[in-house]
Protein backbone atom coordinates (compact mmCIF):
# COMPACT_ATOMS: atom_id res chain seq x y z
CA UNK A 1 86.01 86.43 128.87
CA UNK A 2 88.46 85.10 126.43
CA UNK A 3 88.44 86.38 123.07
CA UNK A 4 90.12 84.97 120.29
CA UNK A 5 90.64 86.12 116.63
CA UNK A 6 89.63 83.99 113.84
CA UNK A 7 92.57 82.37 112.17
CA UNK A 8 93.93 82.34 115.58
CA UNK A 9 95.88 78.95 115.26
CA UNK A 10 97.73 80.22 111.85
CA UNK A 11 98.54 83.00 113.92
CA UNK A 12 100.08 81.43 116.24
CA UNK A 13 102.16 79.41 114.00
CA UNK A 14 104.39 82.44 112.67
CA UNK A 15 102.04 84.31 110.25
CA UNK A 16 102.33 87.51 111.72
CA UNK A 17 106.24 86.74 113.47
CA UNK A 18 108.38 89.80 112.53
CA UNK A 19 111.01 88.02 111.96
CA UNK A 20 110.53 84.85 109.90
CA UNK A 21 111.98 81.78 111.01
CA UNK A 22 113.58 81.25 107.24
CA UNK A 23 117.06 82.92 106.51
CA UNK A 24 116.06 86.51 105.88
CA UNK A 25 117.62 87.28 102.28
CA UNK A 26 117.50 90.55 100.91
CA UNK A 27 116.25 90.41 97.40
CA UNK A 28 116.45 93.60 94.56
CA UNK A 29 112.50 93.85 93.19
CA UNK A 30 111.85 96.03 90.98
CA UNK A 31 109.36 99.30 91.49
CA UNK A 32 107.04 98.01 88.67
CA UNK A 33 106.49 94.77 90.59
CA UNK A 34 105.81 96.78 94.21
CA UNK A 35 102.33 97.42 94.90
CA UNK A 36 101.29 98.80 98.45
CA UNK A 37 99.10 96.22 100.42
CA UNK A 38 95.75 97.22 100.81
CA UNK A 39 96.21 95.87 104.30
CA UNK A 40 99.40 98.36 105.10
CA UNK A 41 98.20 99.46 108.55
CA UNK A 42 99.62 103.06 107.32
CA UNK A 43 97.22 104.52 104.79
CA UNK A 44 97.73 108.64 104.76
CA UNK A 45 101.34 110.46 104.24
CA UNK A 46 101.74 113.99 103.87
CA UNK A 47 103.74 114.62 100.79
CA UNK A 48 106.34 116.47 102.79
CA UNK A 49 107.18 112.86 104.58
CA UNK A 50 107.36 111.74 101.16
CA UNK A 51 109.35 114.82 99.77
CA UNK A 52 111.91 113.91 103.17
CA UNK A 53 112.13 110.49 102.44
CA UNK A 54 113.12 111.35 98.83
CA UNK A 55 115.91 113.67 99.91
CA UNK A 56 117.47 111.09 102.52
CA UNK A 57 117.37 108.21 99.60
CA UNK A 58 118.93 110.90 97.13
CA UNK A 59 121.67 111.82 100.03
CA UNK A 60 121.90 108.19 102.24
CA UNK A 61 120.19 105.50 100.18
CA UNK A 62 118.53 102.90 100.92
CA UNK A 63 118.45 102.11 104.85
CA UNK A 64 115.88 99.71 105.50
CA UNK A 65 114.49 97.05 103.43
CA UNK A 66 111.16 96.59 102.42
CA UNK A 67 108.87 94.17 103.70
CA UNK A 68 106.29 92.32 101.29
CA UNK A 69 104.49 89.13 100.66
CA UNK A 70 104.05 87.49 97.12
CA UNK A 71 100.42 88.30 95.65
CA UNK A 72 97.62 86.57 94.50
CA UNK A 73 94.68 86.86 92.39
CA UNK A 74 94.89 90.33 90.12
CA UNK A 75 98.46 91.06 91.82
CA UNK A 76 99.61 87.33 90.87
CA UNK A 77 103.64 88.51 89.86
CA UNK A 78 103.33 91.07 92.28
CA UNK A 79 104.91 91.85 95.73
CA UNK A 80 102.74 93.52 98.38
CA UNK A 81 104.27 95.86 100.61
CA UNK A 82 103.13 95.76 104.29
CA UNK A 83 106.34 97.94 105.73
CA UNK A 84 108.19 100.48 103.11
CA UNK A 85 104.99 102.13 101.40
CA UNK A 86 107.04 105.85 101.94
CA UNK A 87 110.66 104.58 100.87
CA UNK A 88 108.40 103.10 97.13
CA UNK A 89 106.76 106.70 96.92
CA UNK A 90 109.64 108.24 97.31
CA UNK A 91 111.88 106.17 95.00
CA UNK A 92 109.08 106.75 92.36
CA UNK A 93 109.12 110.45 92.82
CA UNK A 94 112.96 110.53 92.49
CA UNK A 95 112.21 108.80 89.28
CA UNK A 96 109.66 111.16 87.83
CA UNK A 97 111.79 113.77 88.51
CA UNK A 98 114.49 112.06 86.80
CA UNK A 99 116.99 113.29 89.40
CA UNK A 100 118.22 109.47 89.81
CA UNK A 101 118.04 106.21 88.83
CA UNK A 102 115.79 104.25 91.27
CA UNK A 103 114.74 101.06 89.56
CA UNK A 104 114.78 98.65 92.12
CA UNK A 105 114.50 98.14 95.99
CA UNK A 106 115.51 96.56 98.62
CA UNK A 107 113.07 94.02 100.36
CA UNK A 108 112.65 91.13 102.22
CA UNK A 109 110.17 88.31 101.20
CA UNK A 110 108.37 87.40 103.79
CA UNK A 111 106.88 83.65 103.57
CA UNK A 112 105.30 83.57 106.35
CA UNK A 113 102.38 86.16 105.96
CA UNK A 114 99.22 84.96 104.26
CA UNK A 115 98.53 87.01 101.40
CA UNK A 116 94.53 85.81 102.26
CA UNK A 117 94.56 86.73 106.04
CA UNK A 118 93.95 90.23 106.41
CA UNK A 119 93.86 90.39 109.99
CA UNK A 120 97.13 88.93 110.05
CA UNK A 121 98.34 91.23 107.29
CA UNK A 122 97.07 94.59 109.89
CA UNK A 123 98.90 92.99 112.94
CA UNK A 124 102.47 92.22 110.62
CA UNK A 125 102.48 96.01 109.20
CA UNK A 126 101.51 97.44 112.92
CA UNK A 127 104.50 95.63 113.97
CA UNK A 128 107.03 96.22 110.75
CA UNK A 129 105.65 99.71 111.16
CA UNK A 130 106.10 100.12 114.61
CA UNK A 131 108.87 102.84 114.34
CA UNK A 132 106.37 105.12 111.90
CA UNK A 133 103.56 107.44 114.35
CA UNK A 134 100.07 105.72 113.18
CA UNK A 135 97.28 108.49 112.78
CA UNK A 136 93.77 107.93 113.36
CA UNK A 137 93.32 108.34 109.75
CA UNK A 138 94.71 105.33 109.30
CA UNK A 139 93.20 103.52 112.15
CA UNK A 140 90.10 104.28 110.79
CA UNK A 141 90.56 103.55 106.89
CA UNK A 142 91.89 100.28 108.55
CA UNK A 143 88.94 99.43 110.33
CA UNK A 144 86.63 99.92 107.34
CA UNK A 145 88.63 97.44 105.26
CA UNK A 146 88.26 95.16 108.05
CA UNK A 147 84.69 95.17 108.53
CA UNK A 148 84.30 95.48 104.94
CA UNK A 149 85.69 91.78 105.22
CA UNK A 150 82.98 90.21 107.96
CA UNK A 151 85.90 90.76 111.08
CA UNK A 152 83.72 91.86 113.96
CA UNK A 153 84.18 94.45 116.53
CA UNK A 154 86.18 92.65 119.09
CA UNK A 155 88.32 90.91 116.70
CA UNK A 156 89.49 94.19 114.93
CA UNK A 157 89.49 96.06 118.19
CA UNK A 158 91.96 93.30 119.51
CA UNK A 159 94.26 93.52 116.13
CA UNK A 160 94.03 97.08 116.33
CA UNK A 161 94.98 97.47 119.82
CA UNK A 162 91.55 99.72 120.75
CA UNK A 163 90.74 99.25 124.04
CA UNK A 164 87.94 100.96 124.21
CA UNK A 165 84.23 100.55 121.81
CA UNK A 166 84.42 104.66 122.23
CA UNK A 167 87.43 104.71 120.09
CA UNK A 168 86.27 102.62 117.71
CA UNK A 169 83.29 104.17 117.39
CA UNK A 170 84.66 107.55 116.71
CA UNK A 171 87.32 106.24 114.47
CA UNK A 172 84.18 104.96 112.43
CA UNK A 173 83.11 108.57 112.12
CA UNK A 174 85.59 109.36 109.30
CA UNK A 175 83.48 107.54 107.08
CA UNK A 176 80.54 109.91 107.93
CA UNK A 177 82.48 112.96 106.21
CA UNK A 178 81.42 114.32 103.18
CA UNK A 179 84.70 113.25 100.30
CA UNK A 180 85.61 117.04 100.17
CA UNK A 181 86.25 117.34 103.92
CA UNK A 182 87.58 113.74 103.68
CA UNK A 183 90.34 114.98 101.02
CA UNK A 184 90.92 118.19 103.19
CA UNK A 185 92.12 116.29 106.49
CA UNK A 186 93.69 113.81 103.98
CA UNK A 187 96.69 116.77 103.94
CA UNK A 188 97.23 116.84 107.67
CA UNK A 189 96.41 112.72 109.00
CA UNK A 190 98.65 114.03 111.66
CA UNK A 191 96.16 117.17 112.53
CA UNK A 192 92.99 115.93 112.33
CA UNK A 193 92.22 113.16 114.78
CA UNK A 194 89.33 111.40 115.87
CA UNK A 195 88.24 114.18 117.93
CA UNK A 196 88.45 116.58 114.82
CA UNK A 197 86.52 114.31 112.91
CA UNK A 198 83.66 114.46 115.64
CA UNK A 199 83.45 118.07 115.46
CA UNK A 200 83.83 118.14 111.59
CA UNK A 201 80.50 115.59 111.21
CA UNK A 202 78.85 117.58 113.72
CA UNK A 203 79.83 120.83 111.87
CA UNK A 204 77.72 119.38 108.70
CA UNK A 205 74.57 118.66 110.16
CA UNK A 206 74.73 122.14 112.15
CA UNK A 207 75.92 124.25 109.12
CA UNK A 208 75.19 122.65 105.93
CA UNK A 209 78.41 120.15 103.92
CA UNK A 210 79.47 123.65 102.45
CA UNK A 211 80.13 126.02 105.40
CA UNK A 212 81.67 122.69 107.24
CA UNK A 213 84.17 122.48 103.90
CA UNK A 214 85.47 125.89 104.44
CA UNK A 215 85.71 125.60 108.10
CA UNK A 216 87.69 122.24 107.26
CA UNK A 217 89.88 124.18 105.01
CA UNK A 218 90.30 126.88 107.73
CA UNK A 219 91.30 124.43 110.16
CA UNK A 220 94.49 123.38 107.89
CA UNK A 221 95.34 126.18 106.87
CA UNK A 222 95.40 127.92 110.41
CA UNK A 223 96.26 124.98 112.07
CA UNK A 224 93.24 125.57 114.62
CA UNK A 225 92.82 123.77 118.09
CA UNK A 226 89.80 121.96 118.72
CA UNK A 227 88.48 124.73 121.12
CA UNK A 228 88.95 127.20 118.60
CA UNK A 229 87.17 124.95 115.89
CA UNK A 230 84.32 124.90 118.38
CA UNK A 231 84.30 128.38 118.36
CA UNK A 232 84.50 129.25 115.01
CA UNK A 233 81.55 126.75 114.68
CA UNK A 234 79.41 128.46 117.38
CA UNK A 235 79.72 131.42 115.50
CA UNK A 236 78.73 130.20 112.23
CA UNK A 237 75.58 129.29 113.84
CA UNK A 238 75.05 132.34 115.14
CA UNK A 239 75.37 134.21 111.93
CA UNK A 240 72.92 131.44 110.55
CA UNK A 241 70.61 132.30 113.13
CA UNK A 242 70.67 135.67 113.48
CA UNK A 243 71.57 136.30 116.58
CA UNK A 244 73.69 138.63 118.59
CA UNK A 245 77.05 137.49 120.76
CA UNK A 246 75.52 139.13 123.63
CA UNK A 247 73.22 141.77 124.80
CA UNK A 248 73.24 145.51 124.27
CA UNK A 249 73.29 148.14 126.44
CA UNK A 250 70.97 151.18 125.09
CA UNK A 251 70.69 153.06 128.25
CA UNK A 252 72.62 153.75 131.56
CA UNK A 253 71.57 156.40 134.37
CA UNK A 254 73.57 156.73 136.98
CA UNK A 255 72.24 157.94 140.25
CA UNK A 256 74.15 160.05 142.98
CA UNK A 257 73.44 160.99 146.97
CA UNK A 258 75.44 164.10 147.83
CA UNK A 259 77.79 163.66 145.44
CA UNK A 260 78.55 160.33 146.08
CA UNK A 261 77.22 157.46 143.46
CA UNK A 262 74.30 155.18 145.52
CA UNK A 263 73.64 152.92 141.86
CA UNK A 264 72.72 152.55 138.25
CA UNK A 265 69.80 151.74 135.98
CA UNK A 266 70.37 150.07 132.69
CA UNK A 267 68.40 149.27 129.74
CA UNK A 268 69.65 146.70 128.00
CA UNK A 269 68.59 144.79 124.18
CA UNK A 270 68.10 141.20 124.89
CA UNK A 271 70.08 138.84 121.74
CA UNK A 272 67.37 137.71 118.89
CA UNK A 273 64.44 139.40 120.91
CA UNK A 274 61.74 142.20 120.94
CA UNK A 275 62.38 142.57 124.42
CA UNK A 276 64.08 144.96 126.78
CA UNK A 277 65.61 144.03 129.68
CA UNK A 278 65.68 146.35 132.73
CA UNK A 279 68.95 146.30 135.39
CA UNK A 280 68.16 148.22 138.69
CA UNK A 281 70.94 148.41 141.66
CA UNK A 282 70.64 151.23 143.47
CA UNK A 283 71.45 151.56 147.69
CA UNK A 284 67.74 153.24 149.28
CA UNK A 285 67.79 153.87 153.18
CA UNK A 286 65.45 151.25 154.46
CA UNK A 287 62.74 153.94 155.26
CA UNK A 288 62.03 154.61 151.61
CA UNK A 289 63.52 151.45 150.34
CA UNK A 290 60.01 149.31 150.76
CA UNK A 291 57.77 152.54 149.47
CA UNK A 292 60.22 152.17 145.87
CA UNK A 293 59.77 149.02 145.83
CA UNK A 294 55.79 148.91 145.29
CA UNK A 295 55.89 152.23 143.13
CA UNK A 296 58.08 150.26 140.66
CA UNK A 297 55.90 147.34 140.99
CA UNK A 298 52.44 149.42 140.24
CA UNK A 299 54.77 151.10 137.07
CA UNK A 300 55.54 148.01 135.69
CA UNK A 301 51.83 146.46 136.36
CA UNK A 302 50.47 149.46 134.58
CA UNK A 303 52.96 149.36 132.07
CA UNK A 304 52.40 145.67 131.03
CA UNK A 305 49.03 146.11 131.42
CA UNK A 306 48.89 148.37 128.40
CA UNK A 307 50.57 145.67 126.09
């Protein structure tokens, strides 16, 4: 089946072309009149990129142009940025810090992206961006501003380049976190995947939004593997309900035949029970091997019988 994104045929005339068919001109805009698209296919940086990106602008300066689109509506006098979002931060930091002078940028106007085609707008910054790692982070804040705008399933799935309705569907779990765990991951896009996020939302409904915060936290700052996440979740609900990792041994006899060890007996304390659990392995000749056997059968009949 054939499956075909709405605004397909402006598509296919050059909205979303990298390169635009126009001279490319680099113009100087000025930081006040950058504002990052809300369609920028990147959404999450750690501030060290951001801190990096600073240095080599302070050190190399600008490398790359920017690549925007004129606004409309409330950012009417604006330029949007769909490729560049780190190189503004940074350039704004610089200035804060009033280590240099950064005023202006670098960018190319692009006339050929559709400031009111935000499909479009994802599939330009994927491919302006194309040189930056995505994270599922972004993935996913992407494909909540998408469906926020009517797209469905197949048509964001086909901009996104998701092949699969699992992926999606676990991307779409991100939105499921409580905002505190939401922030935490936030600090480490590149940690916490899709994957993370799973465990994370399972993590809540298992151990309550505040035990799943600090295990959130715990995961950044020990930079835990999933399997160890797991872990450190299973344990958690063990504490919650009481019981022991495993059961206790409260009794061991050890039996001997001429010196030499025939088997053991031990009593052991079964996890989150009452009970006691009894281990028997012991080597009998086979003439008094069946005459044990019913003695220990009558004991425990007699015994159970007095509970």
């Amino acid at each position: 089946m054939e499956m075909k994104l709405r605004d397909e045929e402006n598509i296919s005339q050059g909205e979303i072309t990298p390169v635009s068919p126009a001279p490319v001109i680099v113009q100087k805009i000025s930081l006040d009149l950058l504002v990052p698209s809300p369609y920028n296919s990147r959404r999450f940086r750690p501030e060290q990129s951001v801190q990096d990106m600073a240095q080599s602008l302070r050190e190399n300066g600008q490398r790359e142009a920017l690549r925007v689109y004129p606004g409309e509506g409330e950012y009417q006098g604006k330029f949007m940025i769909v490729s560049g979002v780190t190189r503004f931060l940074a350039a704004k930091s610089l200035n804060a810090l009033e280590v240099s002078d950064w005023q202006t940028l670098d960018a190319i106007v692009d006339p050929n992206l559709n400031p009111n085609n935000p499909l479009a707008l994802v599939i330009a910054s994927r491919i302006h961006n194309s040189m930056s790692k995505e994270t599922d982070m972004d993935h996913a804040a992407t494909v909540a501003d998408l469906e926020e705008q009517g797209y469905s399933h197949e048509e964001i799935m086909l901009a996104m380049g998701i092949n699969a309705s699992s992926r999606l569907y676990k991307l779409k779990l991100f939105k499921e976190l409580p905002l505190a765990i939401f922030n935490i991951a936030a600090l480490r896009p590149d940690k916490v995947t899709a994957e993370f996020a799973y465990i994370l939302r399972d993590a809540v409904s298992s151990l309550g939004e505040e035990k799943a915060t600090l295990l959130a936290e715990e995961l950044i700052a020990k930079n835990l593997s999933k399997r160890k996440l797991i872990g450190r979740i299973k344990t958690e609900r063990r504490k919650i309900e009481n019981k022991p990792t495993r059961s206790t041994r409260e009794r061991t006899a050890l039996f001997y035949l001429g010196g030499t060890k025939i088997g053991n007996m031990r009593l052991m304390r079964l996890p989150n029970s009452t009970m006691r659990n009894i281990k028997l392995d012991v080597d009998i000749p086979d003439d008094d091997a069946q005459d044990l056997a019913i003695e220990i059968e009558n004991l425990i009949q007699r015994v159970m019988g007095k509970c």
